[in-house]
Protein backbone atom coordinates (compact mmCIF):
# COMPACT_ATOMS: atom_id res chain seq x y z
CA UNK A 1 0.00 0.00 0.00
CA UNK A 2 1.49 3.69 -1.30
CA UNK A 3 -0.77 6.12 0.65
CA UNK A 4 0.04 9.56 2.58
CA UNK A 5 -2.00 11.67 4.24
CA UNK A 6 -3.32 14.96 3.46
CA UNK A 7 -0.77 17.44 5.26
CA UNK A 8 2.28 15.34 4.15
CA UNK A 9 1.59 16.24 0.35
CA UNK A 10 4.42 18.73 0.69
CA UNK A 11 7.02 17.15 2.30
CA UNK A 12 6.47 13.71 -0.45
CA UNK A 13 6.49 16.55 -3.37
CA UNK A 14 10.19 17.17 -2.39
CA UNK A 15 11.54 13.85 -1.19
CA UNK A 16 9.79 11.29 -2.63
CA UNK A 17 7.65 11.89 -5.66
CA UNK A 18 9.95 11.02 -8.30
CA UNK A 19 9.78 7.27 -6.87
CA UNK A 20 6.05 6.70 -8.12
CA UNK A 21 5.39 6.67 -12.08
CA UNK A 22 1.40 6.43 -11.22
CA UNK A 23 -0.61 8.57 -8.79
CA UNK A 24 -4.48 8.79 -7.88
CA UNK A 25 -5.15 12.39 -5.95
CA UNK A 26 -8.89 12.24 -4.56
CA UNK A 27 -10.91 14.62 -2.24
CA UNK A 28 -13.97 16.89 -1.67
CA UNK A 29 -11.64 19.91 -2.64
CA UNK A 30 -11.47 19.71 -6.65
CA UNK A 31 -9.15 23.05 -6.73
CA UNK A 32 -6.61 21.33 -4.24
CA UNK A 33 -6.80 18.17 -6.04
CA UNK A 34 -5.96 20.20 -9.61
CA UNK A 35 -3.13 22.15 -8.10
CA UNK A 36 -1.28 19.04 -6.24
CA UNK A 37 -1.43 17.60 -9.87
CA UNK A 38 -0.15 20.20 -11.47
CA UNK A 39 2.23 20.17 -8.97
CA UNK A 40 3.24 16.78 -9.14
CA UNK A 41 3.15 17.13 -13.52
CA UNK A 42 5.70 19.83 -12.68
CA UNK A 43 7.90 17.03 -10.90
CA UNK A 44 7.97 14.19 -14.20
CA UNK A 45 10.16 16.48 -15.70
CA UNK A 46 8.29 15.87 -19.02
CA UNK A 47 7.60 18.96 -21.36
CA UNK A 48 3.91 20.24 -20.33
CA UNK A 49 3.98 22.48 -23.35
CA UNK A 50 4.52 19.81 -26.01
CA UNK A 51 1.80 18.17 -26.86
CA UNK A 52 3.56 14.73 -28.10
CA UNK A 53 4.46 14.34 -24.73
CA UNK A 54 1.48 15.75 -22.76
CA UNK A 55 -2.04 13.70 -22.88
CA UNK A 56 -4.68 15.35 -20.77
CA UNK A 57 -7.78 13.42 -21.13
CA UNK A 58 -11.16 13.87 -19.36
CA UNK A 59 -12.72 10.15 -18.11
CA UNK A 60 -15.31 10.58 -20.85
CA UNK A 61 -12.55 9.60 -23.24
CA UNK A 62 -11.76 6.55 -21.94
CA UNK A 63 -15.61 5.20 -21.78
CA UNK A 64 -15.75 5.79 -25.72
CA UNK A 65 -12.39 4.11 -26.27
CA UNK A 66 -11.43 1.78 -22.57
CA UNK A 67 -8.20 0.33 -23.72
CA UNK A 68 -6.73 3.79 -24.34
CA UNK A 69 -5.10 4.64 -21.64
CA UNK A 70 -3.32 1.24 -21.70
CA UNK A 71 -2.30 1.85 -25.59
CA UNK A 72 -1.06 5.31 -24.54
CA UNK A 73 1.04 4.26 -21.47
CA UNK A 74 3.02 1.72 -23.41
CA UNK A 75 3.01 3.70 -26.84
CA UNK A 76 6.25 5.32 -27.58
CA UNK A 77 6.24 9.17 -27.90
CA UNK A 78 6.76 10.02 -31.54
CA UNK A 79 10.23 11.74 -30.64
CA UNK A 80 10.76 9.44 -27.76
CA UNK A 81 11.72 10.05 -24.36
CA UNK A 82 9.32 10.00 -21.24
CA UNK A 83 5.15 10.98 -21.52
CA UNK A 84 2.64 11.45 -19.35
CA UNK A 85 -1.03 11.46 -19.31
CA UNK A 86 -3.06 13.38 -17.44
CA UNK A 87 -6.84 12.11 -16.76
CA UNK A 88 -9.58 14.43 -14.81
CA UNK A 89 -13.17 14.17 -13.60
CA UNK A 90 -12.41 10.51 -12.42
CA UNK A 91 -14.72 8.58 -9.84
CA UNK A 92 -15.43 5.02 -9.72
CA UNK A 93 -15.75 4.36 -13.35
CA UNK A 94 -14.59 0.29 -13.95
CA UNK A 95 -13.44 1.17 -17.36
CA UNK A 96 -10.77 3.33 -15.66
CA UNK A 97 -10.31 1.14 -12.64
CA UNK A 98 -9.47 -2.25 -14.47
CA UNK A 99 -6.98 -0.15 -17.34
CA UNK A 100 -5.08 1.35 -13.45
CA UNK A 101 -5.33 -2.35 -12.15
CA UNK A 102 -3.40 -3.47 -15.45
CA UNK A 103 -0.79 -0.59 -15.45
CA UNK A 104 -0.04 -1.26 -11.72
CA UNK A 105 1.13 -4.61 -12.31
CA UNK A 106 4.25 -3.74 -13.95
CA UNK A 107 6.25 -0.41 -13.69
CA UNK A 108 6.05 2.24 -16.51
CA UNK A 109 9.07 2.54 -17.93
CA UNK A 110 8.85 5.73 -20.27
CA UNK A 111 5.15 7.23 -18.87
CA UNK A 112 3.65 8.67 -15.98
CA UNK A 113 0.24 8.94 -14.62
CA UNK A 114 -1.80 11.39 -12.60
CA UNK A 115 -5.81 10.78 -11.81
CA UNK A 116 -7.55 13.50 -10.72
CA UNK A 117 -10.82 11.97 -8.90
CA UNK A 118 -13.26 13.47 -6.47
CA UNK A 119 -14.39 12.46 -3.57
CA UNK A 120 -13.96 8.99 -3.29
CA UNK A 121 -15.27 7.15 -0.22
CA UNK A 122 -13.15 4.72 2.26
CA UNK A 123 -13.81 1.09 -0.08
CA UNK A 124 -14.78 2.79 -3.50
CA UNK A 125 -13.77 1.03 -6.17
CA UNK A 126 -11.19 3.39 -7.55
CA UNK A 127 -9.72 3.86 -4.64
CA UNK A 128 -9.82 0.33 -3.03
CA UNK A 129 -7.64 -0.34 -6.22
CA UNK A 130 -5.34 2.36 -6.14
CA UNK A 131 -4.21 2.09 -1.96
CA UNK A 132 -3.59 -1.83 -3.04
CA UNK A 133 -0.76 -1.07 -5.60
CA UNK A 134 2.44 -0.76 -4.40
CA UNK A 135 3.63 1.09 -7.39
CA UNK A 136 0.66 3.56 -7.57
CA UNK A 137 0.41 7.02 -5.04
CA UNK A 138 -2.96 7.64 -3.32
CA UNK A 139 -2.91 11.07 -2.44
CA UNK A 140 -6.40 12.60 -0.34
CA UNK A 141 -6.69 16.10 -0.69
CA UNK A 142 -9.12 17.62 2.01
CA UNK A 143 -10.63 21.08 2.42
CA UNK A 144 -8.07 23.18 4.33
CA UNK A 145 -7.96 23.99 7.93
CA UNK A 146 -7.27 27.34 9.76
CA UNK A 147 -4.01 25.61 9.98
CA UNK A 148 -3.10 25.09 6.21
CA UNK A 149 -5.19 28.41 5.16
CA UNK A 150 -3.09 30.37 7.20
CA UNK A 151 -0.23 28.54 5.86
CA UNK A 152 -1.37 29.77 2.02
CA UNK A 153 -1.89 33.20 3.40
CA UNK A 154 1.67 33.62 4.78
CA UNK A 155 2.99 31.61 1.07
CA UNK A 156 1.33 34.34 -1.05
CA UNK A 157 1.79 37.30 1.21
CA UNK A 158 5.87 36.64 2.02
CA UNK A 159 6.19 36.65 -1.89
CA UNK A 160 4.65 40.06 -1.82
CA UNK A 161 6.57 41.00 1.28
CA UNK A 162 3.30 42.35 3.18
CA UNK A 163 2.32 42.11 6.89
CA UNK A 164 -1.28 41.33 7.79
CA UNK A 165 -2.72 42.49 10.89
CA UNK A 166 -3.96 39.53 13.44
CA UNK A 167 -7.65 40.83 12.71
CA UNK A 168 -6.98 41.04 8.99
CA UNK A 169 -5.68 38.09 9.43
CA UNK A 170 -9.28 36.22 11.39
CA UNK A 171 -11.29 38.31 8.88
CA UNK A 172 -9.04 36.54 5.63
CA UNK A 173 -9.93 33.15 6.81
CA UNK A 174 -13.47 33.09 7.56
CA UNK A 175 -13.12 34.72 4.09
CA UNK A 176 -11.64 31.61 2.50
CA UNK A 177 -11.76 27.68 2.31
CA UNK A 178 -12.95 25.26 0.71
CA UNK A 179 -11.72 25.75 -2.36
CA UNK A 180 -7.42 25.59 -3.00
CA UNK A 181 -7.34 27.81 -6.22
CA UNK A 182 -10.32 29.61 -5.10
CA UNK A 183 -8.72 30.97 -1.63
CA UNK A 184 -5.13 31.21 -3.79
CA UNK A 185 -6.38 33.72 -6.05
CA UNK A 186 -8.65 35.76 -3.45
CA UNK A 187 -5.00 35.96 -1.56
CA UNK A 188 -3.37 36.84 -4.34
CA UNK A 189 -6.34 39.38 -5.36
CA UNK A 190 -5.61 41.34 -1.76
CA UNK A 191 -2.01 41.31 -2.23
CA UNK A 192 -2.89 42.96 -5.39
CA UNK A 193 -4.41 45.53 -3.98
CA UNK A 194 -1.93 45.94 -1.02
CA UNK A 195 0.69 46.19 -3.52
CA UNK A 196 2.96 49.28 -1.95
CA UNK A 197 2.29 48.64 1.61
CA UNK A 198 3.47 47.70 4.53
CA UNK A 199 0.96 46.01 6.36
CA UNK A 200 -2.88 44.63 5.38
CA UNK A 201 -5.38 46.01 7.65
CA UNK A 202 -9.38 44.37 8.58
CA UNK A 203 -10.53 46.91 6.15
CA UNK A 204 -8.41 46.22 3.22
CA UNK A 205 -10.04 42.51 3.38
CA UNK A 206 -13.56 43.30 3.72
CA UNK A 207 -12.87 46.55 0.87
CA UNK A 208 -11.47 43.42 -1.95
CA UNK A 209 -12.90 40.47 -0.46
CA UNK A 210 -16.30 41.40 0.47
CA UNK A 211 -18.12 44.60 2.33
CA UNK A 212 -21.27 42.78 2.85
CA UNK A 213 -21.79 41.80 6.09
CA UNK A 214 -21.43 37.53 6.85
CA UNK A 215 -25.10 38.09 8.10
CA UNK A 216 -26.19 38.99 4.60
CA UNK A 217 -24.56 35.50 3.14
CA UNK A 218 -26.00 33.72 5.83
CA UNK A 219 -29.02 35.00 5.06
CA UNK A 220 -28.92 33.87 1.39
CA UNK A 221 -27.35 30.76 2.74
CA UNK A 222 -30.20 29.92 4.78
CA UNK A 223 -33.10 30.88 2.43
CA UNK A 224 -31.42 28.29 0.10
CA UNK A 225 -31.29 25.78 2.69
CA UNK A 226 -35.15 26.20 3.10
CA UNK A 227 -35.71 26.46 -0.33
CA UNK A 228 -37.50 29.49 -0.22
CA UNK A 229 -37.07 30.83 -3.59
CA UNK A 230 -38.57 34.47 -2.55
CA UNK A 231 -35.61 34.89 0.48
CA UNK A 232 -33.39 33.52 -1.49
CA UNK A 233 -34.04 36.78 -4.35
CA UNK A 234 -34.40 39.04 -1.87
CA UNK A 235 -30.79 38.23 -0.19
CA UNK A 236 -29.13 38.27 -3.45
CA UNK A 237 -30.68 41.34 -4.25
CA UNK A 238 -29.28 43.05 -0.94
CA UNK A 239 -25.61 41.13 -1.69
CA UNK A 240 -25.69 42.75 -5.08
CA UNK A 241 -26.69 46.12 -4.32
CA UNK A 242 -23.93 46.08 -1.89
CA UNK A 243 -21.23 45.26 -4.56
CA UNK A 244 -20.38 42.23 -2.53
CA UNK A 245 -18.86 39.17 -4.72
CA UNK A 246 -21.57 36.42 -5.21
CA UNK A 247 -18.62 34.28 -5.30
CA UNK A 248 -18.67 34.67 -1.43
CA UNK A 249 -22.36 32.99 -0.89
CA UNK A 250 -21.49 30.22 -3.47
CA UNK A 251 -18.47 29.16 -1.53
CA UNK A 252 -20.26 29.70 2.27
CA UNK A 253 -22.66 27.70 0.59
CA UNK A 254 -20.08 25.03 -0.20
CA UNK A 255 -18.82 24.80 3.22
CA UNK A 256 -22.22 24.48 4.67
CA UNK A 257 -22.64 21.53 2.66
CA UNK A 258 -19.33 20.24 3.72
CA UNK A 259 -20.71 21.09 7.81
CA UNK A 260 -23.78 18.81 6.65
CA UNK A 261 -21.77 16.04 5.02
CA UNK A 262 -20.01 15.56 8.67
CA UNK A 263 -22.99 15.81 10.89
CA UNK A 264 -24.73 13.44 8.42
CA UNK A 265 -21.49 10.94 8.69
CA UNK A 266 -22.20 10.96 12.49
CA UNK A 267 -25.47 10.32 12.31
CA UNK A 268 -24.76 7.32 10.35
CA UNK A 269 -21.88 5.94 11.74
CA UNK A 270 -23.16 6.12 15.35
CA UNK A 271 -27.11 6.06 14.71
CA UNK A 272 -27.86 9.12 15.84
CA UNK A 273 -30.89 11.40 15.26
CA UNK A 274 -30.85 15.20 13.85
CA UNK A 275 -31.21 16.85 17.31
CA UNK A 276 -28.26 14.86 18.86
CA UNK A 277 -25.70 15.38 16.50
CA UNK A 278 -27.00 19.61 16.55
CA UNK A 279 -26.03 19.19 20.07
CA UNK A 280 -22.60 18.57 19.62
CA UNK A 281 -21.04 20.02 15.89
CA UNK A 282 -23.77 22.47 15.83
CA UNK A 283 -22.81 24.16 19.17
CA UNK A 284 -21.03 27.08 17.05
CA UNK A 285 -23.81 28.09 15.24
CA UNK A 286 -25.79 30.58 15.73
CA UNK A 287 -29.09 29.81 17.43
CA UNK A 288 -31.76 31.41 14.57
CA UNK A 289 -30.00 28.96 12.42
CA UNK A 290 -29.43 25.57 14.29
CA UNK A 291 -33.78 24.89 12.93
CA UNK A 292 -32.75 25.69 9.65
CA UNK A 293 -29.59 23.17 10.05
CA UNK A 294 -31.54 20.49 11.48
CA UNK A 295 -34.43 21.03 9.13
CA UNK A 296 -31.46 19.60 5.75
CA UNK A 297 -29.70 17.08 7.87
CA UNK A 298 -33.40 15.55 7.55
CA UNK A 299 -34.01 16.27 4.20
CA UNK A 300 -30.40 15.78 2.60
CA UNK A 301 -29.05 11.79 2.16
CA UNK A 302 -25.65 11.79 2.33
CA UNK A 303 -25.65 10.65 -1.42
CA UNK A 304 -27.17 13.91 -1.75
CA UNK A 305 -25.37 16.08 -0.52
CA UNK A 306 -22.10 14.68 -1.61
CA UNK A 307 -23.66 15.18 -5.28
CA UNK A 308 -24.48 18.98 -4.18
CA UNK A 309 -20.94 19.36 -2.81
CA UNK A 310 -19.50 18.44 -5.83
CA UNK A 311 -21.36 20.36 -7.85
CA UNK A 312 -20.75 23.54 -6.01
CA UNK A 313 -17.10 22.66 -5.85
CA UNK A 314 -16.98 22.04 -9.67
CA UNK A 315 -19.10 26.33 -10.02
CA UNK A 316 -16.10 27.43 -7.71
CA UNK A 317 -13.46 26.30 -9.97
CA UNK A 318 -14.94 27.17 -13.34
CA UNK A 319 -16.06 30.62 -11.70
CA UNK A 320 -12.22 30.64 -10.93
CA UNK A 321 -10.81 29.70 -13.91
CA UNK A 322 -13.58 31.84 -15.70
CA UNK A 323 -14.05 34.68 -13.76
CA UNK A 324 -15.85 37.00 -16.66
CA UNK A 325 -19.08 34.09 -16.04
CA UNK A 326 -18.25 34.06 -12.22
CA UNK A 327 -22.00 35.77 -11.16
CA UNK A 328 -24.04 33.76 -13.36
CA UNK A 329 -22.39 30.86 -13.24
CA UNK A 330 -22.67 30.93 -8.97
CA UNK A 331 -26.24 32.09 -9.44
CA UNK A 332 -27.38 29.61 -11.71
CA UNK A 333 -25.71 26.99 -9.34
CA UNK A 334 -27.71 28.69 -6.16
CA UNK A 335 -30.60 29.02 -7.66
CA UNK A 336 -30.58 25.31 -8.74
CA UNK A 337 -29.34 24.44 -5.31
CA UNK A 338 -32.57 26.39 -4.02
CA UNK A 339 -35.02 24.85 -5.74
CA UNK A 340 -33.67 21.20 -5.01
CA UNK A 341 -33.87 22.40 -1.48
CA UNK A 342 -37.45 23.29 -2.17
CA UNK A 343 -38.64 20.00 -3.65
CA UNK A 344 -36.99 18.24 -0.45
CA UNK A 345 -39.04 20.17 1.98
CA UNK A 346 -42.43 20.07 -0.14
């Protein structure tokens, strides 16, 4: 078995990567799982700008064609030397899984590997298959902490040589999360406009970040959590007149999803009821809320609202990497979110 955990990503990326020629990164956060394997494609030491060497294929590829990815691991590059082959938007797919079972058998010798996969679940298929290999890399890639958030902000803002204040600082990282490439680029957006000073101050976050109050997103949070389509408008309408990102209320919807996913874990693994579990990871919330809480853990599987957290995690990164469609795209996304939310309660 070739597994780390989360937090040792780094540490492998310097000392050990170069001893795997196949790796598998999974988890909930779909920007950290893109930039660890664009991390790692940086490590092969193959050309990522040459496209003889570079094959980046989405998993819908492989269904149309499922011996590919074996043909293109042993094929030889037309000017030879070493390739490697990117695949994204993996999950459990046994096309995929029996063409990684093959590969693992026998070292590459001129190719590399990288799966990007969401979030795969302790026995899934793919990665039941994957932690068995001793030649393949299972890398989880979880939503960061306070711990590694703080860790990005110090990364981006050292590079820019600027300070941040302690309460600049607490107001960044309830800011942030959730998303890798997301929170890099909000970072990076406040150095921007820092650029020439000393020291970030509260204000400068909540100026770039977001001047609406976190009661207003809450507020839009919780009307979509109800499914009440008219709240819901109304919020957004307030957010928007108060030039505050929408971006924000599509990613503190994403981590309210990610709150639910845990509490509905507990529930299952230790058969416990709504109220119960409110009682112990719901302590920090804020009592006009806790009903509106309880009220999804009821409604929401926990098929469901791993297929919700995707989703929103898949609107965060194209908002990202797209940021001319960022309001419509996170509107469309709420609004759909809403209305599912809606049909659950009726």
């Amino acid at each position: 078995m070739a597994e780390i955990k989360s937090h040792e990503f780094e540490s492998f990326l310097q000392k050990s990567a170069r001893n795997y020629r196949i790796y598998v990164i999974y988890g909930p956060d779909r920007g950290l799982v893109s930039e660890r394997a664009g991390l790692l494609a940086g490590k092969t030491g193959v050309a990522l700008d040459d496209p003889f060497s570079l094959t980046k294929l989405d998993v819908g590829d492989l269904q149309k064609d499922p011996g590919r990815l074996v043909d293109e691991a042993h094929s030889i590059g037309l000017f030879g030397g070493e390739k490697l082959i990117w695949i994204r938007g993996a999950a459990n797919e046994k096309y995929l899984v029996d063409s990684l079972a093959l590969l693992a058998e026998k070292p590459l010798e001129a190719a590399y590997l990288i799966v990007e996969a969401g979030d795969l679940k302790k026995g899934s298929l793919l990665r039941k298959t994957a932690e068995a290999a001793r030649s393949v890399m299972t890398i989880p890639s979880y939503a960061d902490d306070s711990r590694a958030l703080n860790g990005l902000i110090d990364a981006e803002l050292g590079a820019e040589k600027l300070g941040i204040t302690p309460a600049a600082r607490q107001a960044l990282v309830a800011l942030i999360g959730g998303d890798r490439i997301a929170s890099r680029n909000e970072v990076r957006k406040l150095a921007l406009y820092c650029r020439g000073l000393d020291t970030i101050e509260e204000h400068h976050v909540t100026e770039i970040i977001g001047d609406a109050s976190a009661i207003s997103v809450d507020d839009a949070v919780d009307a979509i959590l109800s499914g009440d389509l008219n709240a819901f408008l109304h919020a957004m309408q307030k957010i928007s007149s108060s030039k505050t990102a929408i971006f924000l209320v599509l990613q503190a919807c994403l981590k309210q999803f990610q709150l639910l996913d845990t509490m509905r874990a507990e529930m299952e693994e230790k058969r416990l009821q709504a109220p119960q579990v409110m009682q112990t990871m719901g302590r920090h919330l804020h009592f006009r809320r806790k009903p509106i809480i309880e009220q999804a853990l009821r409604q929401w599987t926990a098929e469901s609202i791993a297929r919700e957290s995707n989703r929103l995690q898949a609107a965060i990164l194209q908002s990202r990497r797209r940021q001319v469609l960022e309001d419509s795209v996170a509107m469309q996304t709420l609004l759909s979110t809403t209305l599912q939310s809606g049909r659950k309660s009726a």
